[in-house]
PDB file of N, CA and C in Angstrom:
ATOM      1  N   UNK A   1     206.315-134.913  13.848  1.00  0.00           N
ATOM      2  CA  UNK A   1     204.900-135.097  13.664  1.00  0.00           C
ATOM      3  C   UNK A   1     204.274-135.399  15.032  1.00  0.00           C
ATOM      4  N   UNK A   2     203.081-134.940  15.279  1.00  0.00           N
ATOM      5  CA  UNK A   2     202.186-135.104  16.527  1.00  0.00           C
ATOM      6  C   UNK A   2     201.887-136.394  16.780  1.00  0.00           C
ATOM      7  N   UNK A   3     201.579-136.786  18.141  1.00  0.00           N
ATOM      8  CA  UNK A   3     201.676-138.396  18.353  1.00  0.00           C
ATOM      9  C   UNK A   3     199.742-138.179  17.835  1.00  0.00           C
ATOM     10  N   UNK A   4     199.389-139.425  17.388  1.00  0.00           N
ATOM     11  CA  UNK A   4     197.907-139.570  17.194  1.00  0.00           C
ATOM     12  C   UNK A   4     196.683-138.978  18.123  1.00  0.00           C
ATOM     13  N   UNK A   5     197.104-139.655  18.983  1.00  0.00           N
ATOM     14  CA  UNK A   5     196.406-139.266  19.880  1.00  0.00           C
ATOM     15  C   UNK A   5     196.201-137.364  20.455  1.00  0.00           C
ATOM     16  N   UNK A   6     197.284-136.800  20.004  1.00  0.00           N
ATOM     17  CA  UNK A   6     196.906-135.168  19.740  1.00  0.00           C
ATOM     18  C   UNK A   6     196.146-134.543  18.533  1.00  0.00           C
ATOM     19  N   UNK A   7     196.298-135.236  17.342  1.00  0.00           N
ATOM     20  CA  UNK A   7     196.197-135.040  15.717  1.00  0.00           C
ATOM     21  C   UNK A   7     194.791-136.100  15.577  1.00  0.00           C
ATOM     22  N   UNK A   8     194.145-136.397  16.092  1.00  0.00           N
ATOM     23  CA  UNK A   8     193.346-136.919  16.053  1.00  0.00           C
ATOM     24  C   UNK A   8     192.003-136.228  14.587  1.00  0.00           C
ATOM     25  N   UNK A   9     191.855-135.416  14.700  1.00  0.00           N
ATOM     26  CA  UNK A   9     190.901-134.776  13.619  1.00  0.00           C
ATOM     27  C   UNK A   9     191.469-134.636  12.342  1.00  0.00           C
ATOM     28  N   UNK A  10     192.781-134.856  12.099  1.00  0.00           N
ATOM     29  CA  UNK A  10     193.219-134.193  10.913  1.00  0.00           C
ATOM     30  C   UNK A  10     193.749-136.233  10.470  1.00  0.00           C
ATOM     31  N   UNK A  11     193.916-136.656  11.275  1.00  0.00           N
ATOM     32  CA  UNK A  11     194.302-138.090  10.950  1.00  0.00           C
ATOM     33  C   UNK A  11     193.459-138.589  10.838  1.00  0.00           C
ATOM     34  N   UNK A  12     192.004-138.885  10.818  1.00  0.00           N
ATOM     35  CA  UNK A  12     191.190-139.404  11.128  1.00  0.00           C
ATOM     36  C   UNK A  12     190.269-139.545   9.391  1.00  0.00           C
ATOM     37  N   UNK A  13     190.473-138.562   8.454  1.00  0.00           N
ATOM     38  CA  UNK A  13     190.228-139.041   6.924  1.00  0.00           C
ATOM     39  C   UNK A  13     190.939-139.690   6.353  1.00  0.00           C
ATOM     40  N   UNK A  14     192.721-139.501   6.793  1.00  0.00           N
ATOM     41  CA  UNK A  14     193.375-140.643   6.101  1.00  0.00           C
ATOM     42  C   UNK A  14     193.654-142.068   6.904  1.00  0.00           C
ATOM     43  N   UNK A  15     193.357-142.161   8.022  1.00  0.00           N
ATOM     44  CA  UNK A  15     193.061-143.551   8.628  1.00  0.00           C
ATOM     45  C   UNK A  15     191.753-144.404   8.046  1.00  0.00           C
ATOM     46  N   UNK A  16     190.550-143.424   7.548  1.00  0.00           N
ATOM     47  CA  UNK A  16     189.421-143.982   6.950  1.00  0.00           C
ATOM     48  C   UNK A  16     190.052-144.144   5.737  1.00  0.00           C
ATOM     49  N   UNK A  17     190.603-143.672   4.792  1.00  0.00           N
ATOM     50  CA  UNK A  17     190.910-144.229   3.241  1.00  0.00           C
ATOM     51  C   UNK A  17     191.779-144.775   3.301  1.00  0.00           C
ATOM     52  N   UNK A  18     193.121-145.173   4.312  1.00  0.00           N
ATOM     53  CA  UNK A  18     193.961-145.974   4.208  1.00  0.00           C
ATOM     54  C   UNK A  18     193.463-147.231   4.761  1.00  0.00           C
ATOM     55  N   UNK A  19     192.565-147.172   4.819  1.00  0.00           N
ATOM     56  CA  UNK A  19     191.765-148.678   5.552  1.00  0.00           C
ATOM     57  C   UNK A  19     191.529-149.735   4.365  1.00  0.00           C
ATOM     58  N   UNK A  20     191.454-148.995   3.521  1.00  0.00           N
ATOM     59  CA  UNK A  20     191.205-149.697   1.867  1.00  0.00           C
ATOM     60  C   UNK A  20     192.067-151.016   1.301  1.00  0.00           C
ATOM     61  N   UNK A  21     193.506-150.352   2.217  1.00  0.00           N
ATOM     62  CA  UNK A  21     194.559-151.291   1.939  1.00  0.00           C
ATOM     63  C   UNK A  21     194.626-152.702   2.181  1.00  0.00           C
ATOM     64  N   UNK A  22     193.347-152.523   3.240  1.00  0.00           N
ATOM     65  CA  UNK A  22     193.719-154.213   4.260  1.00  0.00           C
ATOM     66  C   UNK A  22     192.050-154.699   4.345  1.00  0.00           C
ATOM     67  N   UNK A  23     191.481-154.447   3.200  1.00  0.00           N
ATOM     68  CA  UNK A  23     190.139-154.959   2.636  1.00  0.00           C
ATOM     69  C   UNK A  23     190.328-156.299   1.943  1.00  0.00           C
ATOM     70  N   UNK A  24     189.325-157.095   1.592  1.00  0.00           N
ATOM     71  CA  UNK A  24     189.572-157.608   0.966  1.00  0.00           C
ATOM     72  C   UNK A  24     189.185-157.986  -0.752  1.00  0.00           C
ATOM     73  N   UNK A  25     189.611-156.984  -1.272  1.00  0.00           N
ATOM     74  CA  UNK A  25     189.113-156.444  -2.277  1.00  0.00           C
ATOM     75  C   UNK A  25     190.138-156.538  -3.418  1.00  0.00           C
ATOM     76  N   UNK A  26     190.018-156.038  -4.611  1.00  0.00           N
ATOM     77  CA  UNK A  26     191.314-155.164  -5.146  1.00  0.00           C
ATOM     78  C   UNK A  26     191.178-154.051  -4.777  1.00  0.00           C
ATOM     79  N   UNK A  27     192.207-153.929  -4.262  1.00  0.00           N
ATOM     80  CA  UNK A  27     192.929-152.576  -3.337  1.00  0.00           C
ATOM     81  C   UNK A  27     193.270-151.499  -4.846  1.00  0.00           C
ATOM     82  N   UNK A  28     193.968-151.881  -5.366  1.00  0.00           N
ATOM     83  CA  UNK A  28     193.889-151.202  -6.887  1.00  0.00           C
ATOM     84  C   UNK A  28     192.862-150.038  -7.283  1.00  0.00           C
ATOM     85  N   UNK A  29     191.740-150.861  -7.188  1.00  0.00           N
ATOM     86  CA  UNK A  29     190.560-149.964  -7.457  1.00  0.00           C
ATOM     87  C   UNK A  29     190.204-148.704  -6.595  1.00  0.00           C
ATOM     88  N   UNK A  30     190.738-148.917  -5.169  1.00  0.00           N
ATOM     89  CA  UNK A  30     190.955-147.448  -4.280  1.00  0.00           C
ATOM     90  C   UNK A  30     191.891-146.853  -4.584  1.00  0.00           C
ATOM     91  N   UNK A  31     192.810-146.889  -5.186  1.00  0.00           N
ATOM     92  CA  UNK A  31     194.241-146.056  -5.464  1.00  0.00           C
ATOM     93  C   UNK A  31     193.662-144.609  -5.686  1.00  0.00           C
ATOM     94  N   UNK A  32     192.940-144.584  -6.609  1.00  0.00           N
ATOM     95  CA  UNK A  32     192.667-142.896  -6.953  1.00  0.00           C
ATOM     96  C   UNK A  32     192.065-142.578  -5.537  1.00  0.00           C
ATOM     97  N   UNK A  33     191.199-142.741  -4.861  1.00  0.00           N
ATOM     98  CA  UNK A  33     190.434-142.310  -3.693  1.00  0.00           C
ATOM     99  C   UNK A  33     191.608-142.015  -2.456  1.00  0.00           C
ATOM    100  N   UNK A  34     192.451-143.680  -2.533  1.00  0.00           N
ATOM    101  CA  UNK A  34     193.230-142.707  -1.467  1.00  0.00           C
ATOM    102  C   UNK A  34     194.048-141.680  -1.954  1.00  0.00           C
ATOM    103  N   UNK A  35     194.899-141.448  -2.990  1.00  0.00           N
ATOM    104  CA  UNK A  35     195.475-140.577  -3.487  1.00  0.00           C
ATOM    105  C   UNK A  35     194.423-139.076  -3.433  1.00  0.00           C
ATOM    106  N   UNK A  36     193.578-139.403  -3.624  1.00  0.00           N
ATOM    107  CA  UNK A  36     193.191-137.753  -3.513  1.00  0.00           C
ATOM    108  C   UNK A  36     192.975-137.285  -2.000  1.00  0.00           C
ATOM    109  N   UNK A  37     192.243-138.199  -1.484  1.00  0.00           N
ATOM    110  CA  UNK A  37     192.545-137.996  -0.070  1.00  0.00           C
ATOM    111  C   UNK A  37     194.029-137.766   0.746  1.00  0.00           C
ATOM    112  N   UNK A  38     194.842-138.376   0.437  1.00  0.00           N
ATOM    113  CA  UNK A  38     196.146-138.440   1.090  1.00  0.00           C
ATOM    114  C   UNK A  38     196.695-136.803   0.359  1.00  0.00           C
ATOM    115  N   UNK A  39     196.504-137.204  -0.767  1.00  0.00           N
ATOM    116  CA  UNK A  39     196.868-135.356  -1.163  1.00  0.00           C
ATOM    117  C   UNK A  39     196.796-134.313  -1.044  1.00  0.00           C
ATOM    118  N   UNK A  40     195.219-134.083  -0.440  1.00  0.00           N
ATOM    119  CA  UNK A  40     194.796-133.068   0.271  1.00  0.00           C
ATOM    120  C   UNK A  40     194.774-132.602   1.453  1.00  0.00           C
ATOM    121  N   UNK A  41     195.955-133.703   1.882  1.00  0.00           N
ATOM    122  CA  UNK A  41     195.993-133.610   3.406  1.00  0.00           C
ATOM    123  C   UNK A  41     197.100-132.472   3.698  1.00  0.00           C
ATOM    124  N   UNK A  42     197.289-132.269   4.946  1.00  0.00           N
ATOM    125  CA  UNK A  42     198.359-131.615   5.314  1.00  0.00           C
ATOM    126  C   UNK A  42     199.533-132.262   5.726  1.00  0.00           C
ATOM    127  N   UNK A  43     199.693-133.284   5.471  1.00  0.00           N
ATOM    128  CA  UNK A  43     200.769-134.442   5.802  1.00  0.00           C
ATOM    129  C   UNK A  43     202.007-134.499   4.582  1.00  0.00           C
ATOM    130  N   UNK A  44     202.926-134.266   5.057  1.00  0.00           N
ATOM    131  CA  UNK A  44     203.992-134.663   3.515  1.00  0.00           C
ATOM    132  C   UNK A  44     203.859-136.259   3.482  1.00  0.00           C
ATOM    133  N   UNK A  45     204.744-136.526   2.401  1.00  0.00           N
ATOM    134  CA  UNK A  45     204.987-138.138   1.869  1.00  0.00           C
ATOM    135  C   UNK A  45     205.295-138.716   3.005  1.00  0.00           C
ATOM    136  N   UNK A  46     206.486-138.536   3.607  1.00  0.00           N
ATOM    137  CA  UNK A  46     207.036-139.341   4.752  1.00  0.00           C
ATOM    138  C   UNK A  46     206.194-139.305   5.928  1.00  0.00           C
ATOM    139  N   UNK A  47     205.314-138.302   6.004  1.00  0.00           N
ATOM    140  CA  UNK A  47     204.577-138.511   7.022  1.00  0.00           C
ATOM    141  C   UNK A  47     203.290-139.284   6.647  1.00  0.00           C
ATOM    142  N   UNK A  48     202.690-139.093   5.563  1.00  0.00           N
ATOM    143  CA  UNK A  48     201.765-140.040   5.223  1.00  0.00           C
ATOM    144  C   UNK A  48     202.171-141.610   5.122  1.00  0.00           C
ATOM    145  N   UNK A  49     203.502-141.669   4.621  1.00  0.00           N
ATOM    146  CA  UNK A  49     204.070-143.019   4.757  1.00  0.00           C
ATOM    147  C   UNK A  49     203.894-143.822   6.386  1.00  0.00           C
ATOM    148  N   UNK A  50     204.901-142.821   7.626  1.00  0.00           N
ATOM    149  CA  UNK A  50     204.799-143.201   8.470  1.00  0.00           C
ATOM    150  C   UNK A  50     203.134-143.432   9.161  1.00  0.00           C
ATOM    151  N   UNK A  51     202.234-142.582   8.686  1.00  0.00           N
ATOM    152  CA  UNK A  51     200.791-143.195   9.478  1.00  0.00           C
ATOM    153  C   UNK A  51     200.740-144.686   9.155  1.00  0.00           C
ATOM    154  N   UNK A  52     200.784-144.293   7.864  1.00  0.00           N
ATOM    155  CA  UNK A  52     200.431-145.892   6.853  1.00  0.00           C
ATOM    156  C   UNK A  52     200.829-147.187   7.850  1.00  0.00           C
ATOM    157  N   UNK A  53     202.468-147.027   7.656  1.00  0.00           N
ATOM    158  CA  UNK A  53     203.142-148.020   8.256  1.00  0.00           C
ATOM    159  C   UNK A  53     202.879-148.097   9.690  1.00  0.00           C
ATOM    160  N   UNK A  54     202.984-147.176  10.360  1.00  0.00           N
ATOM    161  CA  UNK A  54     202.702-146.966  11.991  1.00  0.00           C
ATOM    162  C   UNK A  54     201.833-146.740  12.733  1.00  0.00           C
ATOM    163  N   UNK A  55     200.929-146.490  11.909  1.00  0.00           N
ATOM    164  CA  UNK A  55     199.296-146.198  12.490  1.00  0.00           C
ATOM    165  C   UNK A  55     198.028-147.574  11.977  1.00  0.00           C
ATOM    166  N   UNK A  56     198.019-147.204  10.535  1.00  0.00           N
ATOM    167  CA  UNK A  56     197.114-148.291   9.897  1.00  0.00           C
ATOM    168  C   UNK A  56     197.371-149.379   9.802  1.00  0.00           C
ATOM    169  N   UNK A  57     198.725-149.755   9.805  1.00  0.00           N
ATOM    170  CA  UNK A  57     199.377-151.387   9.158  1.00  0.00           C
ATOM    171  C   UNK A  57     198.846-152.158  10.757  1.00  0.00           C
ATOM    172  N   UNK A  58     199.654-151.336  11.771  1.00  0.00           N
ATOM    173  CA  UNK A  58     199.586-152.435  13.302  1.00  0.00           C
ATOM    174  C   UNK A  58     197.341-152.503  13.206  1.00  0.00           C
ATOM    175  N   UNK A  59     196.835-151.227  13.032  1.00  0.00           N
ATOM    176  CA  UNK A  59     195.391-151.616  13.808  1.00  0.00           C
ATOM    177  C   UNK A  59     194.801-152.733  12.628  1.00  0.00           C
ATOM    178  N   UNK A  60     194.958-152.675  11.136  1.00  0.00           N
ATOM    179  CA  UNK A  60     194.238-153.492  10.555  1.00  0.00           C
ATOM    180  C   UNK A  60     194.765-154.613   9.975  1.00  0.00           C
ATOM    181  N   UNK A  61     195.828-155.097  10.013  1.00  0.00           N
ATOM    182  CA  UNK A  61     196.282-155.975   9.198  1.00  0.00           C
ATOM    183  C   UNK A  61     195.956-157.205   9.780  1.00  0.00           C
ATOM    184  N   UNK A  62     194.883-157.177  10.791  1.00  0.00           N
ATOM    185  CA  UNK A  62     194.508-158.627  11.575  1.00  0.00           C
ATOM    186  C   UNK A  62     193.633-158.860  10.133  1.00  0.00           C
ATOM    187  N   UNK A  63     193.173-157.999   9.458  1.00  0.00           N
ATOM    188  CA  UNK A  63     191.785-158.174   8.700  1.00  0.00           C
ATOM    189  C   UNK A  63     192.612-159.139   7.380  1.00  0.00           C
ATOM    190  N   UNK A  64     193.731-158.996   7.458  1.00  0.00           N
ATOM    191  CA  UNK A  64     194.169-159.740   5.873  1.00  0.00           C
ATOM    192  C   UNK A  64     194.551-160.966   6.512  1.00  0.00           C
ATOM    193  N   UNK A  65     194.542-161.142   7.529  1.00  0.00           N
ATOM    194  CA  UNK A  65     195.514-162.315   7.832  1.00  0.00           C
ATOM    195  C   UNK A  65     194.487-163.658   8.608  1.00  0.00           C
ATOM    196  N   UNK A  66     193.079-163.342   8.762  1.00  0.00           N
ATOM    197  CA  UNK A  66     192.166-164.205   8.914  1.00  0.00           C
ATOM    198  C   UNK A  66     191.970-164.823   7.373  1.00  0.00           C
ATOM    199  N   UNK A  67     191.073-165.583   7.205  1.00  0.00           N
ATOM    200  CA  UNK A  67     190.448-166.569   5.853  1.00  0.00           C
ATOM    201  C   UNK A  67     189.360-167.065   6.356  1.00  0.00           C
ATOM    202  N   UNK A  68     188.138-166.530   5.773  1.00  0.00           N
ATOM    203  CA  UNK A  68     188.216-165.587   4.745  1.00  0.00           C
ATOM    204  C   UNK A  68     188.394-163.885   5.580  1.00  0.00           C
ATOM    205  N   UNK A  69     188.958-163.079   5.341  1.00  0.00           N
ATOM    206  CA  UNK A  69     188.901-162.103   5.812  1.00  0.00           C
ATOM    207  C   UNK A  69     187.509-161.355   6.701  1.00  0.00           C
ATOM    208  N   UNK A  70     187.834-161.080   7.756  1.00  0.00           N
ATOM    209  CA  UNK A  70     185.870-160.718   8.716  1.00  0.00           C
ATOM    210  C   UNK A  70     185.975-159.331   7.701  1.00  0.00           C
ATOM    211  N   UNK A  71     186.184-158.568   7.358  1.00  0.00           N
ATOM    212  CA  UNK A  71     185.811-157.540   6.668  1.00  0.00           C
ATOM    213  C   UNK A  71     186.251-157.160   5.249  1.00  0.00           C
ATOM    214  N   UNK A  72     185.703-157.101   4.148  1.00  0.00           N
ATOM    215  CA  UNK A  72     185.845-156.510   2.876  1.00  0.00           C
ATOM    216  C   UNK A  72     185.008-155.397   2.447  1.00  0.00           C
ATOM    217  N   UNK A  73     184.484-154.777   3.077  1.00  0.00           N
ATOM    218  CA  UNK A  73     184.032-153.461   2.431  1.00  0.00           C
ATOM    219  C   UNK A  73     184.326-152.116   2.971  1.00  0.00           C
ATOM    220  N   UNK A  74     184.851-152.487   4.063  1.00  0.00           N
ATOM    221  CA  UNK A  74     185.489-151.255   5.361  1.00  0.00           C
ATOM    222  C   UNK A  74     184.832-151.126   6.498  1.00  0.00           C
ATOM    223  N   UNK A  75     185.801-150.678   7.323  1.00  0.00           N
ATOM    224  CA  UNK A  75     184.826-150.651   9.064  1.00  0.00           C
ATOM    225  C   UNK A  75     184.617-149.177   8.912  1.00  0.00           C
ATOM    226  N   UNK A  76     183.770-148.434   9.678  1.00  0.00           N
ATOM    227  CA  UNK A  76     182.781-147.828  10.332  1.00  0.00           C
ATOM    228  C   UNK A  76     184.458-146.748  10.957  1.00  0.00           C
ATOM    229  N   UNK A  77     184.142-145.301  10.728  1.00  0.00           N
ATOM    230  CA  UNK A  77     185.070-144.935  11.013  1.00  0.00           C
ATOM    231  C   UNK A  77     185.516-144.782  12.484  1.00  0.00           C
ATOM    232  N   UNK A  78     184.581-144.483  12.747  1.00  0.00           N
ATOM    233  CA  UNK A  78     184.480-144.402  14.519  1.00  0.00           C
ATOM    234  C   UNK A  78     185.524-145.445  15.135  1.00  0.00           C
ATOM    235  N   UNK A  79     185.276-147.160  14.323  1.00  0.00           N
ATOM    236  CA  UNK A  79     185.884-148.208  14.983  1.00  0.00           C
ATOM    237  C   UNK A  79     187.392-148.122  14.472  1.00  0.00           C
ATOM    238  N   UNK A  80     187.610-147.436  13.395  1.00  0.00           N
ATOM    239  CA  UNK A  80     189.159-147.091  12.811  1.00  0.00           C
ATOM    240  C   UNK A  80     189.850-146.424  13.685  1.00  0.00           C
ATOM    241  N   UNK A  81     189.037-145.322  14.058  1.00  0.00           N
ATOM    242  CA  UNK A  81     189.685-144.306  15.052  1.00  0.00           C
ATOM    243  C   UNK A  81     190.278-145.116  16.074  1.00  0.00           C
ATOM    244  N   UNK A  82     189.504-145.669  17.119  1.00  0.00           N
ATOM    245  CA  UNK A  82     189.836-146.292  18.002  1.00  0.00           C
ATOM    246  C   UNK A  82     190.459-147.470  18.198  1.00  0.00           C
ATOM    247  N   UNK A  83     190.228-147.949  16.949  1.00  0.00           N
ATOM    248  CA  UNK A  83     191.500-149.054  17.178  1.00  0.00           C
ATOM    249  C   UNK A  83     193.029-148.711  17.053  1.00  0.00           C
ATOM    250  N   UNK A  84     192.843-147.661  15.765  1.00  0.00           N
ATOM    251  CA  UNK A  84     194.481-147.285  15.810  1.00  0.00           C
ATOM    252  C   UNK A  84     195.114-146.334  16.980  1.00  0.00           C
ATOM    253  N   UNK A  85     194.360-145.884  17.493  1.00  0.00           N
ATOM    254  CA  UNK A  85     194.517-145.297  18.812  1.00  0.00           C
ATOM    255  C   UNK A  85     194.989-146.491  19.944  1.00  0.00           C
ATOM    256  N   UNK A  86     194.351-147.602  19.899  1.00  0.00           N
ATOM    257  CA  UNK A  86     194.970-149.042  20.980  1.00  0.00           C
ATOM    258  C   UNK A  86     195.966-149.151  19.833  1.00  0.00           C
ATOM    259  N   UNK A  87     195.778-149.346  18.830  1.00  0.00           N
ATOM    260  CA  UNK A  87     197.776-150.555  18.534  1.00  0.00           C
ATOM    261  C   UNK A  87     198.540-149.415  17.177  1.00  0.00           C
ATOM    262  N   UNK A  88     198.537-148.571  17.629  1.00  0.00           N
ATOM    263  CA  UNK A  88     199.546-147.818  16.848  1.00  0.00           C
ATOM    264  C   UNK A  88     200.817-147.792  17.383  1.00  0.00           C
ATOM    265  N   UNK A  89     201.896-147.574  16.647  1.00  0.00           N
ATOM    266  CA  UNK A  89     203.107-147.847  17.034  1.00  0.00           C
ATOM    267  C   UNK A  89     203.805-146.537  16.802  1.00  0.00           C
ATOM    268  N   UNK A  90     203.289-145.328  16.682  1.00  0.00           N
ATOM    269  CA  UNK A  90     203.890-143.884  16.475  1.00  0.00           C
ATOM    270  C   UNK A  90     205.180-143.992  16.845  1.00  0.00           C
ATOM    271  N   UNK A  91     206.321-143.479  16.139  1.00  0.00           N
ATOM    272  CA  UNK A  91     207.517-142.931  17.190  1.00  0.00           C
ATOM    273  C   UNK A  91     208.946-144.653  16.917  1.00  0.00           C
ATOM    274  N   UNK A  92     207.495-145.992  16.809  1.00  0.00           N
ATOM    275  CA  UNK A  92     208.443-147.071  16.793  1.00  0.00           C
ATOM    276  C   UNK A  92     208.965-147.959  15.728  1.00  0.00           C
ATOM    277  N   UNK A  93     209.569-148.699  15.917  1.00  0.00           N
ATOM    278  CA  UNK A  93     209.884-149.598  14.465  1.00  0.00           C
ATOM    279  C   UNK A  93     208.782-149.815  13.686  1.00  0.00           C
ATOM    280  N   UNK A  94     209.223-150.202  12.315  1.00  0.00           N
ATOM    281  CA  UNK A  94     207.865-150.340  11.909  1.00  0.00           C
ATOM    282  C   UNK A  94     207.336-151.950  12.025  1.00  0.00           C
ATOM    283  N   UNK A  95     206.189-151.990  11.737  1.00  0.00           N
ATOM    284  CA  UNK A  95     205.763-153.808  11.972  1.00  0.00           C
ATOM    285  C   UNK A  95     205.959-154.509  10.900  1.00  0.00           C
ATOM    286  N   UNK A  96     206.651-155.722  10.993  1.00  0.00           N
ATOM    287  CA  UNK A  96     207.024-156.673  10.052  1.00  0.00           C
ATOM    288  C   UNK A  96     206.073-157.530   9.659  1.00  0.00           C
ATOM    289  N   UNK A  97     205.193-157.422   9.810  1.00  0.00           N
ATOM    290  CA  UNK A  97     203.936-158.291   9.352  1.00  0.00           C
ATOM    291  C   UNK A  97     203.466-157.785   8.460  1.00  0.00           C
ATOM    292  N   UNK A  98     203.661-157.971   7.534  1.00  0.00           N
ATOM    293  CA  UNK A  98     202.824-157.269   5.996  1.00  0.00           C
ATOM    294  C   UNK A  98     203.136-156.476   5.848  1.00  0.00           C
ATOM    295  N   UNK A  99     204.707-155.929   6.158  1.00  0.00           N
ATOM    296  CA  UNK A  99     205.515-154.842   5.898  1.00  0.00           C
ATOM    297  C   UNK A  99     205.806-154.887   4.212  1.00  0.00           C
ATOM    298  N   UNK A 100     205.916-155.775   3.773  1.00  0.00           N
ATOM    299  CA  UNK A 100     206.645-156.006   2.519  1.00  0.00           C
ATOM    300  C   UNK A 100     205.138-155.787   1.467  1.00  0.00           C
ATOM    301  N   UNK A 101     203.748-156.200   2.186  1.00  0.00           N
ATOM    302  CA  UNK A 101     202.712-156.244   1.380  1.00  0.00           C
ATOM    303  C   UNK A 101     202.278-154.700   1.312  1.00  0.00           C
ATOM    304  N   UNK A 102     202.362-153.644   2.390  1.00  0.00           N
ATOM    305  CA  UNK A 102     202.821-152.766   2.638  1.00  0.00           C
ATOM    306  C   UNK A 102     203.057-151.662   1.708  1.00  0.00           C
ATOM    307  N   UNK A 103     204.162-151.563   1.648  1.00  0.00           N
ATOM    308  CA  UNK A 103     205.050-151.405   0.890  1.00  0.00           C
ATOM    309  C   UNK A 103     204.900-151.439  -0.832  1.00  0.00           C
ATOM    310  N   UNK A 104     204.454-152.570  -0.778  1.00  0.00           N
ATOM    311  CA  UNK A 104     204.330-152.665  -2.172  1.00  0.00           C
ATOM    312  C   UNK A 104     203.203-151.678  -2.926  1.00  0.00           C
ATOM    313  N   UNK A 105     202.023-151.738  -1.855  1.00  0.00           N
ATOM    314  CA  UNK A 105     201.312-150.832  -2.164  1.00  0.00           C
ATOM    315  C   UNK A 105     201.315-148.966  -2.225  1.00  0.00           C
ATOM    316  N   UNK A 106     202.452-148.581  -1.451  1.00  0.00           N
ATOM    317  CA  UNK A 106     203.002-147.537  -1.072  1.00  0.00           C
ATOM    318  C   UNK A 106     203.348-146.941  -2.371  1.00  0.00           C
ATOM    319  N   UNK A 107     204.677-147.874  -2.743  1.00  0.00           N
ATOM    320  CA  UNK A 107     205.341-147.618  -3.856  1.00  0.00           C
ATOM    321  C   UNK A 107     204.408-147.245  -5.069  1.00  0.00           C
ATOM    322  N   UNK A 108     203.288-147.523  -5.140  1.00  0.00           N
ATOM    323  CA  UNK A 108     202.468-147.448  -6.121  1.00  0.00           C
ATOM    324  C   UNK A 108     201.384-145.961  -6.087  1.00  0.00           C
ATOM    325  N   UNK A 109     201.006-146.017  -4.783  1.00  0.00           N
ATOM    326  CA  UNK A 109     200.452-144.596  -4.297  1.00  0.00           C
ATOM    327  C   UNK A 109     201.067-143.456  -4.032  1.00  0.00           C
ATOM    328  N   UNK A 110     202.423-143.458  -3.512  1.00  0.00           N
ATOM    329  CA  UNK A 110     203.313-142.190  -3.161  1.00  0.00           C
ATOM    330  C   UNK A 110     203.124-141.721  -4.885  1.00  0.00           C
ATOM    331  N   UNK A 111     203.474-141.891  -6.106  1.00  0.00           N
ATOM    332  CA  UNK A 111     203.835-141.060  -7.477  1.00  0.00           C
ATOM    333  C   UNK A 111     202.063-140.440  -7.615  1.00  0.00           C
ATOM    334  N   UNK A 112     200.746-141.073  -7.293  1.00  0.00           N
ATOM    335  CA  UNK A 112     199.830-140.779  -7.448  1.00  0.00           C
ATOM    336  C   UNK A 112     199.349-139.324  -6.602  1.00  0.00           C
ATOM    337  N   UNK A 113     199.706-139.808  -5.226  1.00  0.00           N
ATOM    338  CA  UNK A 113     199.696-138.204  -4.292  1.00  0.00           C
ATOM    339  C   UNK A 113     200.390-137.645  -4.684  1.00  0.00           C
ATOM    340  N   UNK A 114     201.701-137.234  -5.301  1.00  0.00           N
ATOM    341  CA  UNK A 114     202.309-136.492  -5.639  1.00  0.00           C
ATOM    342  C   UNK A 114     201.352-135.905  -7.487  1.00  0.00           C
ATOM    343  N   UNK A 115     200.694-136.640  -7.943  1.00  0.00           N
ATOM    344  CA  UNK A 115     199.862-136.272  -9.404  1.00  0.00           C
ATOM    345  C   UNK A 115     198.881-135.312  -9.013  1.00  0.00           C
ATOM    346  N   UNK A 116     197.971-135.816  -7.794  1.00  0.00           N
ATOM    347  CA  UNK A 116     197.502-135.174  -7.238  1.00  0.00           C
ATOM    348  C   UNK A 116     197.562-133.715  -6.745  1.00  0.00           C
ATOM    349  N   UNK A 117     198.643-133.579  -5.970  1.00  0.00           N
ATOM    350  CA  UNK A 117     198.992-132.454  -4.937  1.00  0.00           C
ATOM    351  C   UNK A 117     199.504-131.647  -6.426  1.00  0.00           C
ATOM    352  N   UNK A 118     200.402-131.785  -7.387  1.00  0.00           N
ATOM    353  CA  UNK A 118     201.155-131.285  -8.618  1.00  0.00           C
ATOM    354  C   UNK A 118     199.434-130.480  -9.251  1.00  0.00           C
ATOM    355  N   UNK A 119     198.633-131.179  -9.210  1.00  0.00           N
ATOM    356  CA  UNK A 119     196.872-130.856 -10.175  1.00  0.00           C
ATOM    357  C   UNK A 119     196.302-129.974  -9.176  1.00  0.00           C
ATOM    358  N   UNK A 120     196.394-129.697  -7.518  1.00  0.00           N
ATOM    359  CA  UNK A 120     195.865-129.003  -7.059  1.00  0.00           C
ATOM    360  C   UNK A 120     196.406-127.484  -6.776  1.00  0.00           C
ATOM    361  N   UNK A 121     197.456-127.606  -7.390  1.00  0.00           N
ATOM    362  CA  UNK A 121     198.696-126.728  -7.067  1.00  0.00           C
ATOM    363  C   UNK A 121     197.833-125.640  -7.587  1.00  0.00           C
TER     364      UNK A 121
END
């Protein structure tokens, strides 16, 4: 997969709907949105996984880990872009900080993109 910083246009709708994750919201209630988005992408599972984990988790997860959280309704895409562009971790381990919170949410969205992509077929 292309490092971000080349893929920039085609990463740049699912960096805006995976932003959903680290709102402070029920995240739940975006599941269908990112799923259709993530589905229509040109990204397989594992690669949508790895943005998730390696792109979105390092730029936003400052937002869950303040109290009360500085943002619950989503940032401005422009500022998505560019942050995950400073702290993405493409290529590296993944980050252990809300890896497991992560995750949990993954597990729940990967069977949905796949409902998705199966309905657009």
């Amino acid at each position: 997969m292309k490092s971000p910083e080349i893929d920039i246009k085609d990463r740049t709708p699912i960096w805006d709907c995976l932003q959903a994750l680290y709102m402070d919201t029920d995240v739940s209630l975006s599941y269908e949105y990112i799923a259709k988005c993530c589905g229509q992408s040109k990204y397989s599972l594992k690669e949508l996984e790895e943005i998730l984990f390696n792109e979105v988790l390092p730029a936003l997860r400052f937002n869950m880990l303040d109290f009360p959280a500085p943002e619950w309704a989503g940032f401005e895409t422009k500022w998505v872009v560019e942050r995950v562009l400073k702290k993405h971790r493409h290529g590296e381990r993944r980050p252990w900080v809300l890896r497991t919170y992560t995750n949990g949410h993954w597990k729940k969205l990967k069977p949905l993109i796949e409902i998705e992509r199966a309905g657009s077929a």
